[in-house]
C-alpha atoms as a PDB file:
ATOM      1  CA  UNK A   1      67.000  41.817 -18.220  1.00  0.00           C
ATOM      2  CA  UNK A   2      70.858  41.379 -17.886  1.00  0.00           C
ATOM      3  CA  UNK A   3      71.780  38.567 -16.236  1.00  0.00           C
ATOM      4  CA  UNK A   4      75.549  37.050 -14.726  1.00  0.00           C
ATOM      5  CA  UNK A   5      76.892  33.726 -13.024  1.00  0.00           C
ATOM      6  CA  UNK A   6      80.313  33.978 -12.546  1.00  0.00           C
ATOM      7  CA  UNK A   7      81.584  30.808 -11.164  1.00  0.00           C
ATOM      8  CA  UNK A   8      84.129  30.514  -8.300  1.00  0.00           C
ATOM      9  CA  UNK A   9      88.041  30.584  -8.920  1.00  0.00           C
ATOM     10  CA  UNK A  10      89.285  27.093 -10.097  1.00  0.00           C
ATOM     11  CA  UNK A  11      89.359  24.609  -7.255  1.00  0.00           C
ATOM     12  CA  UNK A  12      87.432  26.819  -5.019  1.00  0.00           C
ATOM     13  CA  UNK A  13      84.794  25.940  -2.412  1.00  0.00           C
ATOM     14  CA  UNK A  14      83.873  29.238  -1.732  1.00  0.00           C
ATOM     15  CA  UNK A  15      80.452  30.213  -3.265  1.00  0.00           C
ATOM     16  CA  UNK A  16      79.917  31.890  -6.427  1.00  0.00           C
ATOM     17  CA  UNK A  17      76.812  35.242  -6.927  1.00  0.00           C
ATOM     18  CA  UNK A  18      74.572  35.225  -9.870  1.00  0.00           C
ATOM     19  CA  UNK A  19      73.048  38.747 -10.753  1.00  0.00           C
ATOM     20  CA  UNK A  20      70.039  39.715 -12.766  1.00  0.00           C
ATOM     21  CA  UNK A  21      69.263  43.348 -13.212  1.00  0.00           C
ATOM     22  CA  UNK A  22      66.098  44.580 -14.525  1.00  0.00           C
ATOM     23  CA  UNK A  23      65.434  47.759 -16.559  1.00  0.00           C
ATOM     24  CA  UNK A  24      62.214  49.324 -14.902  1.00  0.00           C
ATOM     25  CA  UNK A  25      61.277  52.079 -17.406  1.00  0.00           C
ATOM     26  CA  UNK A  26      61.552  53.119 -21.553  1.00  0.00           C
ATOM     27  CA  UNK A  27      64.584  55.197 -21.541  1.00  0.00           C
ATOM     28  CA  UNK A  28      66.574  52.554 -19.397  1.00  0.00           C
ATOM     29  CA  UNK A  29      67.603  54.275 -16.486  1.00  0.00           C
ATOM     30  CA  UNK A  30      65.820  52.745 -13.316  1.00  0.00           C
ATOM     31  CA  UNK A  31      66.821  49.608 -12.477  1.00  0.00           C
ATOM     32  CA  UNK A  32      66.102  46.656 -10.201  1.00  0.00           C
ATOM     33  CA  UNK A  33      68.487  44.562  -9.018  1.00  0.00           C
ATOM     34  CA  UNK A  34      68.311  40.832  -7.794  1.00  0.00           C
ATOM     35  CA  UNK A  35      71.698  39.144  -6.267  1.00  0.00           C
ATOM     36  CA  UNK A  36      71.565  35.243  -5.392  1.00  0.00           C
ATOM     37  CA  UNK A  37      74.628  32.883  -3.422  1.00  0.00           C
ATOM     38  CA  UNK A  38      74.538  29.607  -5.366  1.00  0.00           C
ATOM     39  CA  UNK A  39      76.862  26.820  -4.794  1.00  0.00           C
ATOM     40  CA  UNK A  40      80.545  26.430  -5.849  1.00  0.00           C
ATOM     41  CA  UNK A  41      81.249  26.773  -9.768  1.00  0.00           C
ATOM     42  CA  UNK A  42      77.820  26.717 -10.280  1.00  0.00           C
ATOM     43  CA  UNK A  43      77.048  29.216 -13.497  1.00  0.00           C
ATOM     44  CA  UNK A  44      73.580  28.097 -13.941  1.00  0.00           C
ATOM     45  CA  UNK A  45      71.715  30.390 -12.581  1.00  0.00           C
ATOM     46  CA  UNK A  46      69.538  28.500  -9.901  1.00  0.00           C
ATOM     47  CA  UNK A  47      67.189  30.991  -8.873  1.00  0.00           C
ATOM     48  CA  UNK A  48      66.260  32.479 -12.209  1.00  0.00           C
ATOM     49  CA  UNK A  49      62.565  31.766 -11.900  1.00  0.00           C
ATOM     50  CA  UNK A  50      62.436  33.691  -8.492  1.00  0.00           C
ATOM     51  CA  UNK A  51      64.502  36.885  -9.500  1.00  0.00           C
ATOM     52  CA  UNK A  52      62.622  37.139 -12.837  1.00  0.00           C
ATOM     53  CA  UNK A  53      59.338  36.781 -11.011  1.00  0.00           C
ATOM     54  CA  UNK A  54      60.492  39.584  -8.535  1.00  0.00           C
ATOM     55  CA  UNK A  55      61.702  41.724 -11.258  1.00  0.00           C
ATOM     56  CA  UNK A  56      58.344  41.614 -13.092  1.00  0.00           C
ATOM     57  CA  UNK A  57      56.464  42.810  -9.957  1.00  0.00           C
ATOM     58  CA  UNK A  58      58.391  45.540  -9.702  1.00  0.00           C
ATOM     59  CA  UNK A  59      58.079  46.787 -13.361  1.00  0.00           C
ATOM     60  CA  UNK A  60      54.713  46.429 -12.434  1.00  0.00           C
ATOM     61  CA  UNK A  61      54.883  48.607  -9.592  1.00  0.00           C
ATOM     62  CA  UNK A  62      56.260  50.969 -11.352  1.00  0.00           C
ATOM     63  CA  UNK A  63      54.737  50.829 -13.989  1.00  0.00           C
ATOM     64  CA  UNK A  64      51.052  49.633 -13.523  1.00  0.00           C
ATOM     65  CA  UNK A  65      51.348  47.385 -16.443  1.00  0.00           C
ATOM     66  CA  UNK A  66      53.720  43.954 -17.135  1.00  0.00           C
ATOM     67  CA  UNK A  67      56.059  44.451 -19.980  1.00  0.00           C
ATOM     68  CA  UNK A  68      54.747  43.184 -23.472  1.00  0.00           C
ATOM     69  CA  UNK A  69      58.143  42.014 -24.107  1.00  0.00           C
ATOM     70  CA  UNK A  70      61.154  40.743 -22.264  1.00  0.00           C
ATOM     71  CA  UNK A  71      64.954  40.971 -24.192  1.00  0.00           C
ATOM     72  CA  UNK A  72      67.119  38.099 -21.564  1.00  0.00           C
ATOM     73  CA  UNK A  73      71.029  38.811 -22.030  1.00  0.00           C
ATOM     74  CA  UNK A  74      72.891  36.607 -20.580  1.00  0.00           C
ATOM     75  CA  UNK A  75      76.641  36.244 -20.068  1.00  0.00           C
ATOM     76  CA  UNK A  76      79.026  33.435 -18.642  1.00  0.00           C
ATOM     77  CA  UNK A  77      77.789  30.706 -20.409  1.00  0.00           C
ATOM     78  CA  UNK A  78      79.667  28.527 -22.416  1.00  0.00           C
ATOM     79  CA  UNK A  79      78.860  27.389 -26.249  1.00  0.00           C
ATOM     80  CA  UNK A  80      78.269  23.716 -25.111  1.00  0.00           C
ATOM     81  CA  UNK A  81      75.506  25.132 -22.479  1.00  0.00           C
ATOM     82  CA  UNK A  82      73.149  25.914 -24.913  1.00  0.00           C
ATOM     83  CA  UNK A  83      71.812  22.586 -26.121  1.00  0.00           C
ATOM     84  CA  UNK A  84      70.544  19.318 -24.318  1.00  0.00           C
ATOM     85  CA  UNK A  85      72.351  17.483 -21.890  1.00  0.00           C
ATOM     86  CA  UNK A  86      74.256  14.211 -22.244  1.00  0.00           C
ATOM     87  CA  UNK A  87      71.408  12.390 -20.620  1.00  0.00           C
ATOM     88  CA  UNK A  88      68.931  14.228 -23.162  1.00  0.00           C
ATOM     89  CA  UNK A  89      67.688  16.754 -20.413  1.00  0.00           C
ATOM     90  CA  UNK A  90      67.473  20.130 -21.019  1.00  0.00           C
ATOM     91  CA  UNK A  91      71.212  22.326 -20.944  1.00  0.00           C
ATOM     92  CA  UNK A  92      71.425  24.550 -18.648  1.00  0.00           C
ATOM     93  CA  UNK A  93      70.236  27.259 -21.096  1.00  0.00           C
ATOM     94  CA  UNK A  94      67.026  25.594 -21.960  1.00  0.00           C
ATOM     95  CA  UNK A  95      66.482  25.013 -17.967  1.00  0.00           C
ATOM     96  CA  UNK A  96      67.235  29.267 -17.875  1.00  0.00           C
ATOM     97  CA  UNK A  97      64.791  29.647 -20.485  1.00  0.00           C
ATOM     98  CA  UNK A  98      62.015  27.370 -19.481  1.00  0.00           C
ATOM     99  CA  UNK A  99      62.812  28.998 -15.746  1.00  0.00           C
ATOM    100  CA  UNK A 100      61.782  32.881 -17.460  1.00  0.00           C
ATOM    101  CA  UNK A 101      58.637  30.968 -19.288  1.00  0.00           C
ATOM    102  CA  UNK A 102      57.911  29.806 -15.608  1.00  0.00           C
ATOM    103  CA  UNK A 103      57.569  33.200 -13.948  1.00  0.00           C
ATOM    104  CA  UNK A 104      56.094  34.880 -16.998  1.00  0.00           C
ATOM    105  CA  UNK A 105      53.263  32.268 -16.711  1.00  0.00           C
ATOM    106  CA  UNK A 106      53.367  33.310 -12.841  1.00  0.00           C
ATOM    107  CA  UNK A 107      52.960  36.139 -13.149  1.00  0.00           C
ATOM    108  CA  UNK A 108      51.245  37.252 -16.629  1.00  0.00           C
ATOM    109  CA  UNK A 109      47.837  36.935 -16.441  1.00  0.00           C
ATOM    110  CA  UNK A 110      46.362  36.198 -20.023  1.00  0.00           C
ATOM    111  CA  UNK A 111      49.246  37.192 -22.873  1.00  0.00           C
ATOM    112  CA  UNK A 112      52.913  36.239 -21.752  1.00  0.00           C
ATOM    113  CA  UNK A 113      55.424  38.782 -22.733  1.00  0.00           C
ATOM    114  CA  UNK A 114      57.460  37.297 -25.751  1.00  0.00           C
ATOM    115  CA  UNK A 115      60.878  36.332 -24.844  1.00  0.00           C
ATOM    116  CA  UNK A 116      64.333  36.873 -26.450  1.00  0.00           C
ATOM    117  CA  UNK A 117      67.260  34.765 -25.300  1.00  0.00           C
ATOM    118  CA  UNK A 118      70.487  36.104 -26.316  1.00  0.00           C
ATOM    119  CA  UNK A 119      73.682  34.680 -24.950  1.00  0.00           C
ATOM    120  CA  UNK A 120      76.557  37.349 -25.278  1.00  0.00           C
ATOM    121  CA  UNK A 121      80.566  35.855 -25.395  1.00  0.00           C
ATOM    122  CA  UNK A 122      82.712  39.124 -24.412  1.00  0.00           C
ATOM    123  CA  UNK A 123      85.545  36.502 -24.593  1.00  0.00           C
ATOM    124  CA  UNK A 124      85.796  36.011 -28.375  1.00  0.00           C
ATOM    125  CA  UNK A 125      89.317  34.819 -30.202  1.00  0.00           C
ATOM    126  CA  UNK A 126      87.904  36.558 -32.921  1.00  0.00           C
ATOM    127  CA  UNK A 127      89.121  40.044 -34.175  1.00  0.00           C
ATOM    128  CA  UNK A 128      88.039  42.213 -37.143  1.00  0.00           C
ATOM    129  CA  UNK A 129      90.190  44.755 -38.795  1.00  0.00           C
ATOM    130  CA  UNK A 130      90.073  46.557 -42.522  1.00  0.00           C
ATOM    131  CA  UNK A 131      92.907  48.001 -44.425  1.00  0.00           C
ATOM    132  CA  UNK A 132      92.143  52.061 -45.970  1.00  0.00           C
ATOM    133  CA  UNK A 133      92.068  51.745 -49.218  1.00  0.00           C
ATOM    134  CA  UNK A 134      93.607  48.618 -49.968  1.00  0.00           C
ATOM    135  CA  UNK A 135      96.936  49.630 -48.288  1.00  0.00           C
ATOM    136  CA  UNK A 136      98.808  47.949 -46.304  1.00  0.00           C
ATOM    137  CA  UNK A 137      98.202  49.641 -42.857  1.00  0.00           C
ATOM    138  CA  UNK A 138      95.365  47.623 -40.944  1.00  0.00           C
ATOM    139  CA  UNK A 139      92.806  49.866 -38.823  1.00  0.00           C
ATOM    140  CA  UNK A 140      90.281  48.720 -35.907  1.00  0.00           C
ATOM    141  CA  UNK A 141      86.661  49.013 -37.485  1.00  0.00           C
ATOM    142  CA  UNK A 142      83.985  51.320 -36.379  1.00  0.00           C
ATOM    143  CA  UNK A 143      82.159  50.468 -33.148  1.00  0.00           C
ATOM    144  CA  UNK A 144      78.628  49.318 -34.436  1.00  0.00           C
ATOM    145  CA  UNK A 145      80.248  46.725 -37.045  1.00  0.00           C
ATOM    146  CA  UNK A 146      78.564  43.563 -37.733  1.00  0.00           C
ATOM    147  CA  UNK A 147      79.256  40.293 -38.934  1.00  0.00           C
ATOM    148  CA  UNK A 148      76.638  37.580 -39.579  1.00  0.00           C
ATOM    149  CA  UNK A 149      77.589  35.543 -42.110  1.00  0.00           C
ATOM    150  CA  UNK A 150      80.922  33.798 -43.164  1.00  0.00           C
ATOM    151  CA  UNK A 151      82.436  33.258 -40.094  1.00  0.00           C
ATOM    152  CA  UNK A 152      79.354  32.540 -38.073  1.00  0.00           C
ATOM    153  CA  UNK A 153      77.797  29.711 -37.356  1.00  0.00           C
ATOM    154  CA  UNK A 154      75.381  27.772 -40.397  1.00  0.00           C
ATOM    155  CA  UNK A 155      73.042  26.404 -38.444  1.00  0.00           C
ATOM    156  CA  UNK A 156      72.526  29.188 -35.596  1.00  0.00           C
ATOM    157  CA  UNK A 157      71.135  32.489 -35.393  1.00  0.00           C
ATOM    158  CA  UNK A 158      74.252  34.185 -34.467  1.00  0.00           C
ATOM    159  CA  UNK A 159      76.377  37.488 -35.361  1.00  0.00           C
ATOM    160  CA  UNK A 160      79.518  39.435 -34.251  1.00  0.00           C
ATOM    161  CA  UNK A 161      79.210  43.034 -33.173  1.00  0.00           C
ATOM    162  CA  UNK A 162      81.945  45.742 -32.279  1.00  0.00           C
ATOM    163  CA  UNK A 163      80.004  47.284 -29.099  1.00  0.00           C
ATOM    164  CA  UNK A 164      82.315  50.407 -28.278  1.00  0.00           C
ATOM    165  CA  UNK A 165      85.722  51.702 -29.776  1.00  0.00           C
ATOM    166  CA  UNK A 166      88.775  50.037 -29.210  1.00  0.00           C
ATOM    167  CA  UNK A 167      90.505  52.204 -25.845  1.00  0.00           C
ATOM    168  CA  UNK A 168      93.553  50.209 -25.897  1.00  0.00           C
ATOM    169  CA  UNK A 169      96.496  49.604 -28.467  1.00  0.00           C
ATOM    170  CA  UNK A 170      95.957  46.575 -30.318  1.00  0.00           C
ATOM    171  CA  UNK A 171      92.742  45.212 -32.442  1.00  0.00           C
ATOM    172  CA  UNK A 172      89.456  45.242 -31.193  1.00  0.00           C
ATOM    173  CA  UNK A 173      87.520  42.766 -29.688  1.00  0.00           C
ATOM    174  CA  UNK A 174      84.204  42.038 -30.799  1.00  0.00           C
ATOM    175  CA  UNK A 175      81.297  40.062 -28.905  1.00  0.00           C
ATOM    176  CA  UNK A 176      79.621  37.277 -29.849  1.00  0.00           C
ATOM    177  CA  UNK A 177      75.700  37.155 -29.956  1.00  0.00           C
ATOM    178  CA  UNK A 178      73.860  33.925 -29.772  1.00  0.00           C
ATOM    179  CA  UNK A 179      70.190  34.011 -29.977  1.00  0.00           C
ATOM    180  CA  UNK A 180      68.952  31.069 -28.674  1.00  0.00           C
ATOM    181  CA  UNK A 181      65.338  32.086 -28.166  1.00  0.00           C
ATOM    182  CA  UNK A 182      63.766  34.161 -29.823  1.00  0.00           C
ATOM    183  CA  UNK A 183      59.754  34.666 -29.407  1.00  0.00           C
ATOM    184  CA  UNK A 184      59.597  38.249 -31.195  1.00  0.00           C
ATOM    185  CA  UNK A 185      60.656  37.426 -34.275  1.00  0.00           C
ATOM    186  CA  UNK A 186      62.346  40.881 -34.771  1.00  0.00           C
ATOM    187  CA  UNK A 187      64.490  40.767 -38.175  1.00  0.00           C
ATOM    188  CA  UNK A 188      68.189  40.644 -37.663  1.00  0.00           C
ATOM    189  CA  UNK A 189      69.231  43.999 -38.420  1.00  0.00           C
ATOM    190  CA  UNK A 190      66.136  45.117 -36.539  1.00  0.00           C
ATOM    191  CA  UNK A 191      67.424  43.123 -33.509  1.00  0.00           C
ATOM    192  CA  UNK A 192      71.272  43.574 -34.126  1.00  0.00           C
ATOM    193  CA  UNK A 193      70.695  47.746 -34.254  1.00  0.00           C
ATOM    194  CA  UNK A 194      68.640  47.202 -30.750  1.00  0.00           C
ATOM    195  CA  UNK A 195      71.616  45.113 -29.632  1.00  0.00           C
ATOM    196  CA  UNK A 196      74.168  48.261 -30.207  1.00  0.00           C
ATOM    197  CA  UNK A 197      72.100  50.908 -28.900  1.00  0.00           C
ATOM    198  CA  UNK A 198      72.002  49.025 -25.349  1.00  0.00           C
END
């Protein structure tokens, strides 16, 4: 599952669309789509539990079977979204996550699919770059390059990645993967190689 809230130009009372699209079959290419209207520079997304329950039925249609497991990427949320609330609630990425939970229990009779969260940042300040060689002259690396350690976070499960060459002048800009759930318990490069190949 993919899943987007944009919010709503600055100062805007026009209403912002949240999307969630669903991949239907093993080789990725059918697709189900869910679009919802929330309210004004809202990016949680409110009807998560709904559009994931409606996606599942329809991998069981066409399938005849729910999915064993369920990989949630989400985009458009910001760092300080993923943790607790000032009031000690759940963030709005716990509420996401307990929303998925919700319609897996729905909907999953006996064993729940197991869940990974991962938040994706396209909108990094971070760049990578190597030098052939040790020369001087600076090169964008290889799309598939990974960084998970020394300029990630300590206490997160986190890691950069270079999804896709560099079609512009200028250095490439890599995403930033946060997984904040993570029921599967795939290792790292395990999950970082599935990551890429999407």
């Amino acid at each position: 599952l993919g899943a987007d809230g944009p919010p709503a130009a600055p100062n805007s009372t026009q209403p912002s669309y949240a999307a969630i699209v669903a991949s239907l079959d093993k080789t990725c290419t059918k697709f189900h789509t869910v679009v919802n209207r929330q309210g004004s520079r809202n990016e949680t997304l409110s009807e998560l539990e709904a559009s994931v329950t409606e996606c599942l039925l329809e991998f069981e249609k066409e399938n005849g079977t729910l999915p064993s497991q369920i990989f949630f990427l989400r985009d458009g949320v910001a760092h300080n979204q993923f943790g607790t609330s000032r009031d000690g609630g759940l963030g709005p990425v716990q509420q996401e996550i307990q929303q998925l939970l919700n319609a897996c229990s729905k909907v999953c009779t006996g064993v729940a699919p197991k869940l990974v969260y991962v938040v994706v940042q396209k909108k990094t300040r971070c760049r990578l770059a190597f030098s052939r060689n040790g020369s001087s002259d600076i090169d964008n690396v290889p799309p598939g390059t990974i960084v998970d350690s020394n300029i990630t976070e300590a206490s997160a499960y986190d890691f950069y990645m270079v999804p896709h060459c560099s079609i512009m002048k200028g250095t490439c800009q890599p995403s930033h993967f946060h997984v904040v759930y993570d029921d599967l318990k795939l290792s790292p490069d395990d999950l970082q190689a599935f990551m890429y190949q999407l």
